[in-house]
PDB file of N, CA and C in Angstrom:
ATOM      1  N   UNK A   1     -30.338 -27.092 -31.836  1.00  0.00           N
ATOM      2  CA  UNK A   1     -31.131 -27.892 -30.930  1.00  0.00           C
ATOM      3  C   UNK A   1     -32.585 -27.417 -31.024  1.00  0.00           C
ATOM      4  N   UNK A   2     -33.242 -28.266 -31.602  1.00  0.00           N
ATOM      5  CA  UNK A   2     -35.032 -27.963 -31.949  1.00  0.00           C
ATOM      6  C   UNK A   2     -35.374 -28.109 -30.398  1.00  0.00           C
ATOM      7  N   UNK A   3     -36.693 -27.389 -29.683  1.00  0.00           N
ATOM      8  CA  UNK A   3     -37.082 -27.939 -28.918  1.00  0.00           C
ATOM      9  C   UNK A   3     -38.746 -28.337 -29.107  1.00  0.00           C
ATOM     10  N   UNK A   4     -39.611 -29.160 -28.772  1.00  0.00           N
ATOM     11  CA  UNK A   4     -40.180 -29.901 -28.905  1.00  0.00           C
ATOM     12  C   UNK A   4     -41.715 -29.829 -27.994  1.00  0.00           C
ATOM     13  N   UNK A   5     -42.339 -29.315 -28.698  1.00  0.00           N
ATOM     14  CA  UNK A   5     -43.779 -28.816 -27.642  1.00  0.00           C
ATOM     15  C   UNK A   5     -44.270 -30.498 -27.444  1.00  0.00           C
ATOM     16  N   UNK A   6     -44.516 -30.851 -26.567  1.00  0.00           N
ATOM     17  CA  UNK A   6     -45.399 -32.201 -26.113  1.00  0.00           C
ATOM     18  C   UNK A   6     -46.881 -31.886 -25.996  1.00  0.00           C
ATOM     19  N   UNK A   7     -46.989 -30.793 -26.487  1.00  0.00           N
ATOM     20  CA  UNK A   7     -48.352 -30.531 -26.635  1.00  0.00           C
ATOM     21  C   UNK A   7     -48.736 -30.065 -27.763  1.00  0.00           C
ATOM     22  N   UNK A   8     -48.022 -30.923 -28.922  1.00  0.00           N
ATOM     23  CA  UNK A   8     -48.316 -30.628 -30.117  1.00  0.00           C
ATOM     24  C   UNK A   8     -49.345 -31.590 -30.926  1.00  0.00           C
ATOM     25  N   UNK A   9     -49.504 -32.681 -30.029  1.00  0.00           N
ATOM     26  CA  UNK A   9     -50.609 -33.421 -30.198  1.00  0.00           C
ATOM     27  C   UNK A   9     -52.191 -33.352 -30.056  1.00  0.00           C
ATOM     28  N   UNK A  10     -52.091 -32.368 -29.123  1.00  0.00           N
ATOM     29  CA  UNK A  10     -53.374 -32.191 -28.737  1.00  0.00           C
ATOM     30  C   UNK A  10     -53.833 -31.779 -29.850  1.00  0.00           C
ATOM     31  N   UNK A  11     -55.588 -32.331 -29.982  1.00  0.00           N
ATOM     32  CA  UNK A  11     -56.515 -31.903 -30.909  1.00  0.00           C
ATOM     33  C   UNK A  11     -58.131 -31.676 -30.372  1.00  0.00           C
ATOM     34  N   UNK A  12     -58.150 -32.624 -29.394  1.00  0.00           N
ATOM     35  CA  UNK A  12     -59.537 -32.448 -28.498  1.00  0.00           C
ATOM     36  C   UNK A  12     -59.773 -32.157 -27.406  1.00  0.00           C
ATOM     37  N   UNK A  13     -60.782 -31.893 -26.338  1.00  0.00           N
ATOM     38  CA  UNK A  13     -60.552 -31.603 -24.941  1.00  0.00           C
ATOM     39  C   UNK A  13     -60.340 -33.147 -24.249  1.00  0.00           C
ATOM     40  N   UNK A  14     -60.997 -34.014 -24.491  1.00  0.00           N
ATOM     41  CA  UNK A  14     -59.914 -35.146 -24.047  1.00  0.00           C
ATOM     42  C   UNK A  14     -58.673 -35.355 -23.928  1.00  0.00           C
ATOM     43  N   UNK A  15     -57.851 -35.032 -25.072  1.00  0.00           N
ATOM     44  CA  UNK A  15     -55.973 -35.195 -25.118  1.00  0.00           C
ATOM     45  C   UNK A  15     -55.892 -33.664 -24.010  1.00  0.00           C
ATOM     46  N   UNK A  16     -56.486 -32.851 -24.157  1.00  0.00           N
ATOM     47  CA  UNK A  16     -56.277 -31.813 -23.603  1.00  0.00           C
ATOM     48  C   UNK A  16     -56.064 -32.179 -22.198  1.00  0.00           C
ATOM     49  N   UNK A  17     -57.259 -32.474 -21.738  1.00  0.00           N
ATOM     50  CA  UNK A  17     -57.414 -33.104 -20.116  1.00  0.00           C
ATOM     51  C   UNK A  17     -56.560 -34.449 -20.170  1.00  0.00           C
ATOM     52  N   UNK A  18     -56.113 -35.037 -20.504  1.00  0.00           N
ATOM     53  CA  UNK A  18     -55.088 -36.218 -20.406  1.00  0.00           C
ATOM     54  C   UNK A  18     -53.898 -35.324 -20.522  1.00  0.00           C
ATOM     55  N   UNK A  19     -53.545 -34.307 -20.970  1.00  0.00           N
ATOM     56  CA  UNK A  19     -52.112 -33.920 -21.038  1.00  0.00           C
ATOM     57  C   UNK A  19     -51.923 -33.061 -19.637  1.00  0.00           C
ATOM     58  N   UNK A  20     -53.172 -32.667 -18.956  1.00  0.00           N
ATOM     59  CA  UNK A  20     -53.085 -32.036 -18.066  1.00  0.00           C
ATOM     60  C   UNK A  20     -53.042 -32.397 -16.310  1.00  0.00           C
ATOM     61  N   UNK A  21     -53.942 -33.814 -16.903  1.00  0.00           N
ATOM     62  CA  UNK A  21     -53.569 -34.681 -15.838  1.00  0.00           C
ATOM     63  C   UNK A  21     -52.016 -35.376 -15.884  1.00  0.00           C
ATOM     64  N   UNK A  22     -51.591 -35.574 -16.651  1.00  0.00           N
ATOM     65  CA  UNK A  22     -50.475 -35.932 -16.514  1.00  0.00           C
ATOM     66  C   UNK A  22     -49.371 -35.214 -16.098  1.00  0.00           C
ATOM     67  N   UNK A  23     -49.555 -34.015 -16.664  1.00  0.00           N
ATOM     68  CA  UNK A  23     -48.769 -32.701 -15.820  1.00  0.00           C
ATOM     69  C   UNK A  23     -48.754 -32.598 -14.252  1.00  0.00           C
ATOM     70  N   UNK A  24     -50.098 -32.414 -14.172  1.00  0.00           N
ATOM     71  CA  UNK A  24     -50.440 -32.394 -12.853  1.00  0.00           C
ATOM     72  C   UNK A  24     -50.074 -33.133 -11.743  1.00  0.00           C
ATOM     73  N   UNK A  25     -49.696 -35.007 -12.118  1.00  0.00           N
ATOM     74  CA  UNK A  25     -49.109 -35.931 -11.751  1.00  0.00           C
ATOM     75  C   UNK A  25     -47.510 -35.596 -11.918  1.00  0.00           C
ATOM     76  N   UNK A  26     -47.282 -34.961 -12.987  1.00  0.00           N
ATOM     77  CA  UNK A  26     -45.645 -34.989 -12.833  1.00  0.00           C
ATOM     78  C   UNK A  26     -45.297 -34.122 -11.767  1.00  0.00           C
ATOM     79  N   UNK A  27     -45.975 -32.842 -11.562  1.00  0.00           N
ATOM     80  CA  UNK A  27     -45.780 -31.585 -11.129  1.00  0.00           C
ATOM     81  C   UNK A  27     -45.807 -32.630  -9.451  1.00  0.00           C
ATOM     82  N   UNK A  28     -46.400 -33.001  -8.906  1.00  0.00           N
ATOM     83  CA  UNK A  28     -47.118 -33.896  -7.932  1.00  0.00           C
ATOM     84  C   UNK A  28     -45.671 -34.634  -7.448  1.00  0.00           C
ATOM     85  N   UNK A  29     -45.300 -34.928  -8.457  1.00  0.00           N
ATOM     86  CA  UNK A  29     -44.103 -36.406  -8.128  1.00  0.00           C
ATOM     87  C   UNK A  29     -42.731 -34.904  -7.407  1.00  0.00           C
ATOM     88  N   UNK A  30     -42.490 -34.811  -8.347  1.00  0.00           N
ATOM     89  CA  UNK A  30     -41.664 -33.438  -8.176  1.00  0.00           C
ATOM     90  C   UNK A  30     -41.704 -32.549  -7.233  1.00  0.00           C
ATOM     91  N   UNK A  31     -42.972 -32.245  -6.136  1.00  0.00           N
ATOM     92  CA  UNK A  31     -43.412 -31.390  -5.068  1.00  0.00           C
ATOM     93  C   UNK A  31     -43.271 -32.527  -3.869  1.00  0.00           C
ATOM     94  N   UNK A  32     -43.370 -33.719  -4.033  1.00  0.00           N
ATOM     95  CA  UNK A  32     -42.653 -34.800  -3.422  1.00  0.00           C
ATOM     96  C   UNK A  32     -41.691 -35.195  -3.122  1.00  0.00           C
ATOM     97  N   UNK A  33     -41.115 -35.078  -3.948  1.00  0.00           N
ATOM     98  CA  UNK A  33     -39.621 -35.270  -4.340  1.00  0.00           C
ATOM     99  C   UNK A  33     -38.443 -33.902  -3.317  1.00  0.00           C
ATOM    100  N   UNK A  34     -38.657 -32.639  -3.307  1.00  0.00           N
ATOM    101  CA  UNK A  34     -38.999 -31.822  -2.654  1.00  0.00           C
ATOM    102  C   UNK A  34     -38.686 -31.683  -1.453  1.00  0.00           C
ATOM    103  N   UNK A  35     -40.365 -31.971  -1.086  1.00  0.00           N
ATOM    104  CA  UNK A  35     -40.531 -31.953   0.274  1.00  0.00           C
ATOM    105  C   UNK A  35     -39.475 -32.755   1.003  1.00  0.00           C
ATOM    106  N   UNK A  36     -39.266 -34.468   0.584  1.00  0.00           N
ATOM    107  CA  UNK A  36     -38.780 -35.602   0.861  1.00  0.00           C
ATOM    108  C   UNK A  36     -37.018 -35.021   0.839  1.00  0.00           C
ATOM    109  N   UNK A  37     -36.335 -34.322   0.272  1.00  0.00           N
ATOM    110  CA  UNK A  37     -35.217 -33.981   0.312  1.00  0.00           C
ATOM    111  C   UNK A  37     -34.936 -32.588   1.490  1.00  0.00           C
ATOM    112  N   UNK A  38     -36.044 -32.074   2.001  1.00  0.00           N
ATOM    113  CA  UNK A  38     -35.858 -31.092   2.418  1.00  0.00           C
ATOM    114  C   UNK A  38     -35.889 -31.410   3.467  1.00  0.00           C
ATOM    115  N   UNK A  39     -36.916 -32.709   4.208  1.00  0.00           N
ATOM    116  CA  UNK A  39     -36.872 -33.418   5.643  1.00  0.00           C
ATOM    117  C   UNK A  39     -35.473 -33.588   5.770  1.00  0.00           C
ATOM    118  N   UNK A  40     -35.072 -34.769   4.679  1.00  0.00           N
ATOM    119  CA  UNK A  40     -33.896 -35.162   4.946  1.00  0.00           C
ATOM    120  C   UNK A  40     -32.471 -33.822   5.283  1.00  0.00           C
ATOM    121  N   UNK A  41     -32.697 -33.004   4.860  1.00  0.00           N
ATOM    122  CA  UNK A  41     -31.572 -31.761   5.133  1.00  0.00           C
ATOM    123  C   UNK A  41     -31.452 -31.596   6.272  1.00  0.00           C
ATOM    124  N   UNK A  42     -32.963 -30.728   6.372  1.00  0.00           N
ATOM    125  CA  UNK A  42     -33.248 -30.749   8.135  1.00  0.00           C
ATOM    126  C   UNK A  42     -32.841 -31.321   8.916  1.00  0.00           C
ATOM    127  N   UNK A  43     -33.012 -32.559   8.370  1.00  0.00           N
ATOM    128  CA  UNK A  43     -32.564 -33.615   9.789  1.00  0.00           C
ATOM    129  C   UNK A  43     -30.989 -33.741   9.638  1.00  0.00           C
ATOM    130  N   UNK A  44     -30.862 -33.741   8.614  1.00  0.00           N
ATOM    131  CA  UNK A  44     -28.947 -33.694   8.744  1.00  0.00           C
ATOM    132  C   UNK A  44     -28.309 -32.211   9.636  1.00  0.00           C
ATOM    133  N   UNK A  45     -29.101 -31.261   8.908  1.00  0.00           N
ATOM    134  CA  UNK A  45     -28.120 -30.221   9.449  1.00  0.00           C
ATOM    135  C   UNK A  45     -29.117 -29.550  11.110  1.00  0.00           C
ATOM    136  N   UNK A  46     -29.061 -30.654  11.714  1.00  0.00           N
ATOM    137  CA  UNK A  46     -28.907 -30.176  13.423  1.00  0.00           C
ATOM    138  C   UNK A  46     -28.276 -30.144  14.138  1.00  0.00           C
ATOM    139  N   UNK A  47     -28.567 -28.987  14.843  1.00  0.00           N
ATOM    140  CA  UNK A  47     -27.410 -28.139  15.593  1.00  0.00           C
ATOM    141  C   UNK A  47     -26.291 -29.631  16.915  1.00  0.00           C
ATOM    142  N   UNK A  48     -27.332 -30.584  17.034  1.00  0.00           N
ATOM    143  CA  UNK A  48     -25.806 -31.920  17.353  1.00  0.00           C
ATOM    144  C   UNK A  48     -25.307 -32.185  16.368  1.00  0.00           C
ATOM    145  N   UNK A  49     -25.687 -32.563  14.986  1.00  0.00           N
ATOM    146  CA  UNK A  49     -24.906 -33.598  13.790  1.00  0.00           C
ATOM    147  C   UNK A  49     -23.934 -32.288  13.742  1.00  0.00           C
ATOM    148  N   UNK A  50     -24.158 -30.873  13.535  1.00  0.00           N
ATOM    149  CA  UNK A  50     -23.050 -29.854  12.776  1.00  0.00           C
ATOM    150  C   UNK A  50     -21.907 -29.835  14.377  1.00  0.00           C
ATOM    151  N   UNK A  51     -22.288 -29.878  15.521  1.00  0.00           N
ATOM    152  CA  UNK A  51     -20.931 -29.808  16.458  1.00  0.00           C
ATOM    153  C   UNK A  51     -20.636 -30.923  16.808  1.00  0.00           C
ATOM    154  N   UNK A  52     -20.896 -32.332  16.054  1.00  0.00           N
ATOM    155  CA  UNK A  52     -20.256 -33.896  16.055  1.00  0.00           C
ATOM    156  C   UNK A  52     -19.224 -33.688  14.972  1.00  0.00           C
ATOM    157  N   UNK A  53     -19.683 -32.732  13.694  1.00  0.00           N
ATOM    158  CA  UNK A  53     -18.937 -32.840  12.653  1.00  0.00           C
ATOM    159  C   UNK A  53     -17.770 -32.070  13.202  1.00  0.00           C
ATOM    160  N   UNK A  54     -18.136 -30.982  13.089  1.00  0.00           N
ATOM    161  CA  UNK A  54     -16.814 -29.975  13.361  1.00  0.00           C
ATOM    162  C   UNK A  54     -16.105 -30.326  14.418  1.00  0.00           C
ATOM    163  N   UNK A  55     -16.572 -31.245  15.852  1.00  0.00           N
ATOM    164  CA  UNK A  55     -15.442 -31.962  16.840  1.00  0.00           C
ATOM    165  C   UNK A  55     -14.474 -32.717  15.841  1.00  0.00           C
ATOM    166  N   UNK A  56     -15.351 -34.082  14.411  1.00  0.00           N
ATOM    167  CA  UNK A  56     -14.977 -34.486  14.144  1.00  0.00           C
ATOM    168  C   UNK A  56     -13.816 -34.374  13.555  1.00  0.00           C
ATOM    169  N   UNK A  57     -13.824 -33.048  12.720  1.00  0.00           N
ATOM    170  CA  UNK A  57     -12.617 -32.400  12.029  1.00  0.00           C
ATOM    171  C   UNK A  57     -11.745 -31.838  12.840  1.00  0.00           C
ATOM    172  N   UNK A  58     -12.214 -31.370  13.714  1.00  0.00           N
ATOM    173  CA  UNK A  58     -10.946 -30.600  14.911  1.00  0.00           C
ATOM    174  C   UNK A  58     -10.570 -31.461  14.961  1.00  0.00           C
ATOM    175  N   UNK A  59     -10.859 -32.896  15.757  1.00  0.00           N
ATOM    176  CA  UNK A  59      -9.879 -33.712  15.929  1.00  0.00           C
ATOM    177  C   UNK A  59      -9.282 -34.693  15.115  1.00  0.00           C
ATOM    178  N   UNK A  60     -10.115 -34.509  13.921  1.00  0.00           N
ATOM    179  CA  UNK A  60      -8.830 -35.403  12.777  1.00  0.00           C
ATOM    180  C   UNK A  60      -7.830 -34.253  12.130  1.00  0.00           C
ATOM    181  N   UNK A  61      -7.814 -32.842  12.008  1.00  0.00           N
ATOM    182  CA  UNK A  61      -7.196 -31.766  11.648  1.00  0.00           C
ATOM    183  C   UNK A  61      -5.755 -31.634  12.320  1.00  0.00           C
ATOM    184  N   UNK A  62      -6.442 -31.400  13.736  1.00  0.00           N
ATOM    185  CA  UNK A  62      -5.307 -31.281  14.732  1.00  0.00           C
ATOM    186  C   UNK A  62      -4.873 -33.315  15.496  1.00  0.00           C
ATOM    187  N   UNK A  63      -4.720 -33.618  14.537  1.00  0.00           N
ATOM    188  CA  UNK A  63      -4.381 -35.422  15.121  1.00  0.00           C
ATOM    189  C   UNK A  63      -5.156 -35.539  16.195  1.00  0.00           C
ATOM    190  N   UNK A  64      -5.939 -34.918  17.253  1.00  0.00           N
ATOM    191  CA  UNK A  64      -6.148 -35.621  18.449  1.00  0.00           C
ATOM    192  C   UNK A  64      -6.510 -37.204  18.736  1.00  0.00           C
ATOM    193  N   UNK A  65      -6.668 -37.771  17.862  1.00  0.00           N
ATOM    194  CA  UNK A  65      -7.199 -39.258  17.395  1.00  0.00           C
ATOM    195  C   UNK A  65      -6.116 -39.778  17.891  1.00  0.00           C
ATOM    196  N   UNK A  66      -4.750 -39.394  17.434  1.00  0.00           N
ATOM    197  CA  UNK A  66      -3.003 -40.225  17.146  1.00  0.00           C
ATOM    198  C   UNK A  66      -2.719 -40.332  18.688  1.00  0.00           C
ATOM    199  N   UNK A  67      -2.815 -38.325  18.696  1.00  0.00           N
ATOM    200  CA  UNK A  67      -2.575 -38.291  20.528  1.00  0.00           C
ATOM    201  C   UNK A  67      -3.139 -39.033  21.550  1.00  0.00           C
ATOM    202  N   UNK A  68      -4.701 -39.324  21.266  1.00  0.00           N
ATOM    203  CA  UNK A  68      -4.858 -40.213  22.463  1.00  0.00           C
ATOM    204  C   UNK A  68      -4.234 -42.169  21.788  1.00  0.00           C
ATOM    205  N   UNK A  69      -4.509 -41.938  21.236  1.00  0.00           N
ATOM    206  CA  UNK A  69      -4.338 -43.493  20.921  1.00  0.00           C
ATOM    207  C   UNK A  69      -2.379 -43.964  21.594  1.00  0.00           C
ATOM    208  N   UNK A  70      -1.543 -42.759  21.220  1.00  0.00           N
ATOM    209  CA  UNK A  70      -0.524 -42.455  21.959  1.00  0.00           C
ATOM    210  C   UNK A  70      -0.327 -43.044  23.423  1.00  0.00           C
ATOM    211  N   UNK A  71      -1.112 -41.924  23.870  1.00  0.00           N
ATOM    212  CA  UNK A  71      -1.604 -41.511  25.403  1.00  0.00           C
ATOM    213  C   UNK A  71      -2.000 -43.291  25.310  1.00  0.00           C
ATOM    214  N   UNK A  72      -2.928 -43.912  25.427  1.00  0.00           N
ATOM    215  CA  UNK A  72      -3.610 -44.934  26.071  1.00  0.00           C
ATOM    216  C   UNK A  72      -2.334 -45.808  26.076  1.00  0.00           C
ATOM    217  N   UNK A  73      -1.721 -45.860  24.788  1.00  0.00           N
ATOM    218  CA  UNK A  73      -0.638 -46.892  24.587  1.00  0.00           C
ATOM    219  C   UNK A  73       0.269 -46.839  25.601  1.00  0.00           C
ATOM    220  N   UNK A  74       0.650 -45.437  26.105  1.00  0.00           N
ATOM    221  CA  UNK A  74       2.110 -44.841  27.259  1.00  0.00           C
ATOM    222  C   UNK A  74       0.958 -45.745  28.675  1.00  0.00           C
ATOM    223  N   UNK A  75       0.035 -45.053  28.682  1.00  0.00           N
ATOM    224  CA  UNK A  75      -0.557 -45.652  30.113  1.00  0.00           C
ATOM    225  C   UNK A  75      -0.583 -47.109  30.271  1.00  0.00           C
ATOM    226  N   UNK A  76      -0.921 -47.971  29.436  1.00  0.00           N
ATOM    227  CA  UNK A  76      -0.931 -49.264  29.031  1.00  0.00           C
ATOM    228  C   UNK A  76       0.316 -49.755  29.524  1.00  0.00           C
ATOM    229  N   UNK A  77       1.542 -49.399  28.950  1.00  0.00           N
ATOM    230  CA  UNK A  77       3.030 -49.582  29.062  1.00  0.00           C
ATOM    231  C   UNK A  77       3.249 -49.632  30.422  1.00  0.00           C
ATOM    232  N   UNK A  78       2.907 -48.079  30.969  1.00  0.00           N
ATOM    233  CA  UNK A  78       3.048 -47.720  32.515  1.00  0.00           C
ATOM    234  C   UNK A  78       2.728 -49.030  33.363  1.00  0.00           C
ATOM    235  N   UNK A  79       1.111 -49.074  33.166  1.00  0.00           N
ATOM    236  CA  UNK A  79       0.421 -50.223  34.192  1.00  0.00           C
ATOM    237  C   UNK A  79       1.029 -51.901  34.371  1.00  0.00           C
ATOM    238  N   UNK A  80       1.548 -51.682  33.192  1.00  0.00           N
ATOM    239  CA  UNK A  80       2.071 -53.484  32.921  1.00  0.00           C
ATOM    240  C   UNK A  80       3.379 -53.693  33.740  1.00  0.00           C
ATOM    241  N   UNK A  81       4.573 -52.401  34.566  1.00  0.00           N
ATOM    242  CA  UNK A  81       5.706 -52.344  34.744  1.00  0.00           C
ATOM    243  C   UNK A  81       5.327 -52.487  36.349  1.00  0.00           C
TER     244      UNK A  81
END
């Protein structure tokens, strides 16, 4: 696997400064890119979303979902008699 200088073109300080602005723009997109994923974390992992989740799993782990749905159904039954 050759690897491939992209700066094997350069010959003047023009290509020079065009290869550097363009860097500079990539580097740019990428420190964006970044930031923009790191809000988004943040905002996922707060301290409500992480004890919504973990209720969530307690109660699909341990059925509590089945049990009440159970439960409402028995009370339902009850009230109608």
């Amino acid at each position: 696997m050759e690897k491939t200088n992209k700066y094997q073109d350069v010959r003047t300080m023009e290509d020079l400064e065009a290869a550097l602005h363009h860097t500079r723009e990539a580097i740019a997109v990428q420190g964006k890119t970044v930031r923009d994923n790191l809000v988004q974390v943040q905002e996922y992992y707060t301290p409500r979303h992480m004890a919504l989740n973990i209720a969530r799993k307690f109660a699909l782990d341990h059925h509590l979902y089945t049990i009440a749905i159970n439960a409402v159904s028995g009370l339902k039954s009850l009230l109608r008699k």
